[in-house]
N, C-alpha and C. Protein backbone atom coordinates (compact mmCIF):
# COMPACT_ATOMS: atom_id res chain seq x y z
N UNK A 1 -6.66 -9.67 2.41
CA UNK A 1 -6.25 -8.93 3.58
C UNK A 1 -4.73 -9.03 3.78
N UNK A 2 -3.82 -9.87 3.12
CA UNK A 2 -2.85 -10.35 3.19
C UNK A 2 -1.99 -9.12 2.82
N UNK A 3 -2.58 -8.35 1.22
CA UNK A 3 -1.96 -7.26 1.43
C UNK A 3 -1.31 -6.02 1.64
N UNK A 4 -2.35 -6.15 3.10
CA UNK A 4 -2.65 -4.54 4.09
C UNK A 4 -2.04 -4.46 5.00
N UNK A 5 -1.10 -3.43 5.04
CA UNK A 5 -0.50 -3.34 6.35
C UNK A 5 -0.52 -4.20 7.44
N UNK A 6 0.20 -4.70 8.22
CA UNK A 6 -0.57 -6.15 9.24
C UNK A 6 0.26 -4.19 10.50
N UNK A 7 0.69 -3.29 10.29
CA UNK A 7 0.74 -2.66 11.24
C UNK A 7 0.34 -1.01 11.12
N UNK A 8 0.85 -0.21 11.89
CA UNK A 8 1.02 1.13 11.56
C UNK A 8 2.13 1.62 11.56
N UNK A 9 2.19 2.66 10.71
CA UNK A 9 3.73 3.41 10.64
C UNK A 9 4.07 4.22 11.68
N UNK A 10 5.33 4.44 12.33
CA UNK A 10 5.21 5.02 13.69
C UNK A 10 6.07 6.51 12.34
N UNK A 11 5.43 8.06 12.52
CA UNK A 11 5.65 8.97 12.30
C UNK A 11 6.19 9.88 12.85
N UNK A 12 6.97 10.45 13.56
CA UNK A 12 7.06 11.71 14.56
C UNK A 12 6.09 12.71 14.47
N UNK A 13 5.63 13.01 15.30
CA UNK A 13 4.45 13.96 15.15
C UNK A 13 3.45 13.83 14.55
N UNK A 14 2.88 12.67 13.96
CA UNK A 14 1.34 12.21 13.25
C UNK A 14 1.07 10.90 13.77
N UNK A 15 -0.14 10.70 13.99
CA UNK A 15 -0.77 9.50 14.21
C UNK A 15 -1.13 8.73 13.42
N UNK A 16 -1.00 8.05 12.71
CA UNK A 16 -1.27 7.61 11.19
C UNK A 16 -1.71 6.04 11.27
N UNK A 17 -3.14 5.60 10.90
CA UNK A 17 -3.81 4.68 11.55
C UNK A 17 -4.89 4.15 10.04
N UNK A 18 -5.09 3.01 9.32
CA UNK A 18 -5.41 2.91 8.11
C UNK A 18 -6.44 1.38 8.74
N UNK A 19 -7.46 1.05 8.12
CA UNK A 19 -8.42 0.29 7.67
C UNK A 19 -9.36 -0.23 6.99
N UNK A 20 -9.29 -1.56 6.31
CA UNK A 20 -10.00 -1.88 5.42
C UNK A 20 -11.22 -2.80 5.51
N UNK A 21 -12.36 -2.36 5.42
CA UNK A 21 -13.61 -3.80 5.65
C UNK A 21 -14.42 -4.08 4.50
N UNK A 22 -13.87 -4.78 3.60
CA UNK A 22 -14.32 -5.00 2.53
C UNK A 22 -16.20 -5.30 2.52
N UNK A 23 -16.90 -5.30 1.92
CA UNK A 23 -18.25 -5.71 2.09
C UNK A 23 -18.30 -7.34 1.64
N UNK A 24 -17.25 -7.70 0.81
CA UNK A 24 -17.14 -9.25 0.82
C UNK A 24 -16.12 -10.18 0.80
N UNK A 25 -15.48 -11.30 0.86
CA UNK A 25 -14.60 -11.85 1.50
C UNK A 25 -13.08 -11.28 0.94
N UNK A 26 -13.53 -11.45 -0.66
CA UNK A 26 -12.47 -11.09 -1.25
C UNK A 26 -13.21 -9.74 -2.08
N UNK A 27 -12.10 -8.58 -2.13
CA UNK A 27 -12.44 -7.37 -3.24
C UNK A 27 -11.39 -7.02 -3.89
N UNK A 28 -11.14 -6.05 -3.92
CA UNK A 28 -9.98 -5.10 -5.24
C UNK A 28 -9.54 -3.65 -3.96
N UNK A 29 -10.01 -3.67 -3.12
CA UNK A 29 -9.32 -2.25 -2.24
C UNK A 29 -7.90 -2.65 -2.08
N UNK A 30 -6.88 -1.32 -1.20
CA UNK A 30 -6.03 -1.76 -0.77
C UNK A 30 -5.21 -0.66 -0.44
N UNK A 31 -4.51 -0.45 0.62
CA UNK A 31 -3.67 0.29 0.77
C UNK A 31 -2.72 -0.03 1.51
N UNK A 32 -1.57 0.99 1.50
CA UNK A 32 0.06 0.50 1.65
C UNK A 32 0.79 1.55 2.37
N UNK A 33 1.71 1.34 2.86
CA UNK A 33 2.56 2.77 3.71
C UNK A 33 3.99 2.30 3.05
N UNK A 34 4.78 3.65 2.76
CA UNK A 34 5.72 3.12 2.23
C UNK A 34 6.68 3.96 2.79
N UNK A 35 7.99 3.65 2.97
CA UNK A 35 8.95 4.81 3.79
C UNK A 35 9.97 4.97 2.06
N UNK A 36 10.21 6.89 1.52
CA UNK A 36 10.67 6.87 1.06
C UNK A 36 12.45 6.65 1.48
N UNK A 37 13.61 6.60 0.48
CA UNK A 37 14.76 6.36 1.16
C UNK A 37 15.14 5.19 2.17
N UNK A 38 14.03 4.26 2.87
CA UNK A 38 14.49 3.75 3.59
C UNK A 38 14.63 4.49 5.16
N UNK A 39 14.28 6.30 5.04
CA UNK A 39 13.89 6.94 5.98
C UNK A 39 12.72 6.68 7.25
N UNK A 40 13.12 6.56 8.21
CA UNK A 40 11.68 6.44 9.13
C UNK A 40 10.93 7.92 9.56
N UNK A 41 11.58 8.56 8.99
CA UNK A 41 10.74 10.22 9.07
C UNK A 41 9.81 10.45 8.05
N UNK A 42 10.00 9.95 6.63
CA UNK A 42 9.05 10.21 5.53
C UNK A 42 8.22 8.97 5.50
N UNK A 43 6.96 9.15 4.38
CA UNK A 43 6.08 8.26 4.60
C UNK A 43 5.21 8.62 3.42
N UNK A 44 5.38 7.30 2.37
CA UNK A 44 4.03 7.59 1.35
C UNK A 44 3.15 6.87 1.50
N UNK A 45 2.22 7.31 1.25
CA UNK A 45 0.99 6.29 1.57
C UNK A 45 0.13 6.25 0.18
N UNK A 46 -0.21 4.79 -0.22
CA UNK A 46 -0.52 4.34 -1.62
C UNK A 46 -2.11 3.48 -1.20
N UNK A 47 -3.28 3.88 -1.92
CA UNK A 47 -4.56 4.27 -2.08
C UNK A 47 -5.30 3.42 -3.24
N UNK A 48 -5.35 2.21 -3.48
CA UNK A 48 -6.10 1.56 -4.85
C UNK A 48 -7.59 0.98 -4.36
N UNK A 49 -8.52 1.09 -5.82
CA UNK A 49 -9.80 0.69 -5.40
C UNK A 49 -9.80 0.35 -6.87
N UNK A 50 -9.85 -0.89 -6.78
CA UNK A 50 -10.01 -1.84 -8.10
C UNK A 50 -11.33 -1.96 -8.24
N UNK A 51 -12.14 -1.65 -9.49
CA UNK A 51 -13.10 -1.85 -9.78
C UNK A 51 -13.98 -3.15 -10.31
N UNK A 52 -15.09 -3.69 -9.66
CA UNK A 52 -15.63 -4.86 -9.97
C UNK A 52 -15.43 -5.69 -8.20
N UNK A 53 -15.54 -6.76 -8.30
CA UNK A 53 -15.44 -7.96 -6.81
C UNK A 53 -14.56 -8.96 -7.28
N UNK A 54 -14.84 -9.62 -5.93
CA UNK A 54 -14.29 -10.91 -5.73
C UNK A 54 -13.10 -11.55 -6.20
N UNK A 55 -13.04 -12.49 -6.78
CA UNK A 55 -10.98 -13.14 -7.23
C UNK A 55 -10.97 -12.47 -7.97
N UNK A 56 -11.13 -11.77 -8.91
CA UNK A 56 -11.14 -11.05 -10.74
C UNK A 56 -10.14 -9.55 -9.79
N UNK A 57 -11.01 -8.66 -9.19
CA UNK A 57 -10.60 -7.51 -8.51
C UNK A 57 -9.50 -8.06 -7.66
N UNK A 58 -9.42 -8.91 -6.79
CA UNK A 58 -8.37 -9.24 -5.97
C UNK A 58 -7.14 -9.44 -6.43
N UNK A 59 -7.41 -10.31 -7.36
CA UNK A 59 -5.72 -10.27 -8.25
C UNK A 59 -5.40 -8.97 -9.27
N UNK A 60 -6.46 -7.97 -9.37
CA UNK A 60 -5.99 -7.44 -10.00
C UNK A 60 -5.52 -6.01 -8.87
N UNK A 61 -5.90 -6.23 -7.56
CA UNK A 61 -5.22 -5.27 -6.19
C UNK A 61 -3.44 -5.85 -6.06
N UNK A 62 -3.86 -7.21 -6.18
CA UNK A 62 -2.96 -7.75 -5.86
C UNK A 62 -1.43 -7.72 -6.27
N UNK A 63 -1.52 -7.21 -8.09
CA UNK A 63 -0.76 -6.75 -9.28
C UNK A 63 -0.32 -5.44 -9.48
N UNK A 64 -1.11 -4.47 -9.01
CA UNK A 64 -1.62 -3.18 -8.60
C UNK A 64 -0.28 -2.95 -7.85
N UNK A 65 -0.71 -3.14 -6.33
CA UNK A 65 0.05 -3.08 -4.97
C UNK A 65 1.45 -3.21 -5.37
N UNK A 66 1.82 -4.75 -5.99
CA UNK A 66 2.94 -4.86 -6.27
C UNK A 66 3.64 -3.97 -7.51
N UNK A 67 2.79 -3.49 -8.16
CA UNK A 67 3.65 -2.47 -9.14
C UNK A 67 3.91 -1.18 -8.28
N UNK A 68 3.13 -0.98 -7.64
CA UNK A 68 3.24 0.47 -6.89
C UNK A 68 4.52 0.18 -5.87
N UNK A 69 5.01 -0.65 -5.17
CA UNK A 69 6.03 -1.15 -4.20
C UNK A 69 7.05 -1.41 -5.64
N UNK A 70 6.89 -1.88 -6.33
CA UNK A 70 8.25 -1.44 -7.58
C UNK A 70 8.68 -0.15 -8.16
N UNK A 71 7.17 0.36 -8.05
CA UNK A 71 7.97 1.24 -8.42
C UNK A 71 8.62 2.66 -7.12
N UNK A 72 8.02 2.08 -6.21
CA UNK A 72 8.53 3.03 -5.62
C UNK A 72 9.89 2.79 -5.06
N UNK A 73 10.45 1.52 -5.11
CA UNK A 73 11.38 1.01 -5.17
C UNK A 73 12.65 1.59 -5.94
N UNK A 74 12.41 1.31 -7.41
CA UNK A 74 13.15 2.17 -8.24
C UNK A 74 13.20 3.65 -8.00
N UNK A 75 12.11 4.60 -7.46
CA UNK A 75 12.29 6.09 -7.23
C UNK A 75 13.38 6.24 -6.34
N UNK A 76 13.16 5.14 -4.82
CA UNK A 76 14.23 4.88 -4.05
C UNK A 76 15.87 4.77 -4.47
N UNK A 77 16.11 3.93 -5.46
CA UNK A 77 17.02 3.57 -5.93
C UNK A 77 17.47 4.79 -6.57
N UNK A 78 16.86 5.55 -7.44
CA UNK A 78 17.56 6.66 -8.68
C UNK A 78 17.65 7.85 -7.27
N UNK A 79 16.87 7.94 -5.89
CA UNK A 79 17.12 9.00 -5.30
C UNK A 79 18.67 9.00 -4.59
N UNK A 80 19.19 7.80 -4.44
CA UNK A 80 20.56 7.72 -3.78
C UNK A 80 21.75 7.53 -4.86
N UNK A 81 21.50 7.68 -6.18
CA UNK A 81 22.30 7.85 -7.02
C UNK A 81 22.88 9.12 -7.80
């Protein structure tokens, strides 16, 4: 759960509201809000469902998540260059 949004993204003009209830303690779901640019007007929102349960799926959300926040990182980076 550690890592899901702990909030919501405030949007202008959208309500944008995300939740996860896994069926067991630990799984492989996960999703993310991401502001491109560093902008608070744009907003990507990133969607994984790791296949299989428990620690095996979790670390592999966990690896997941963090590649997706790299790379959107770098898109960030090459867009202000």
């Amino acid at each position: 759960m550690a890592l899901l949004p702990q909030g919501d993204p405030e949007v202008p003009g959208f309500e944008v509201t995300g939740t996860c209830l896994p069926a067991f303690e630990v799984g492989g779901d996960f999703f993310d809000y991401l502001r491109p640019n560093g902008e608070e007007t744009g907003l990507w929102i990133a969607v994984g469902d790791v296949s299989g349960k428990g620690v095996r799926a979790a670390m592999t959300a966990a690896m997941s998540s963090g590649m997706v926040r790299a790379h959107a990182g770098e898109a960030r980076r090459s867009r202000r260059s």
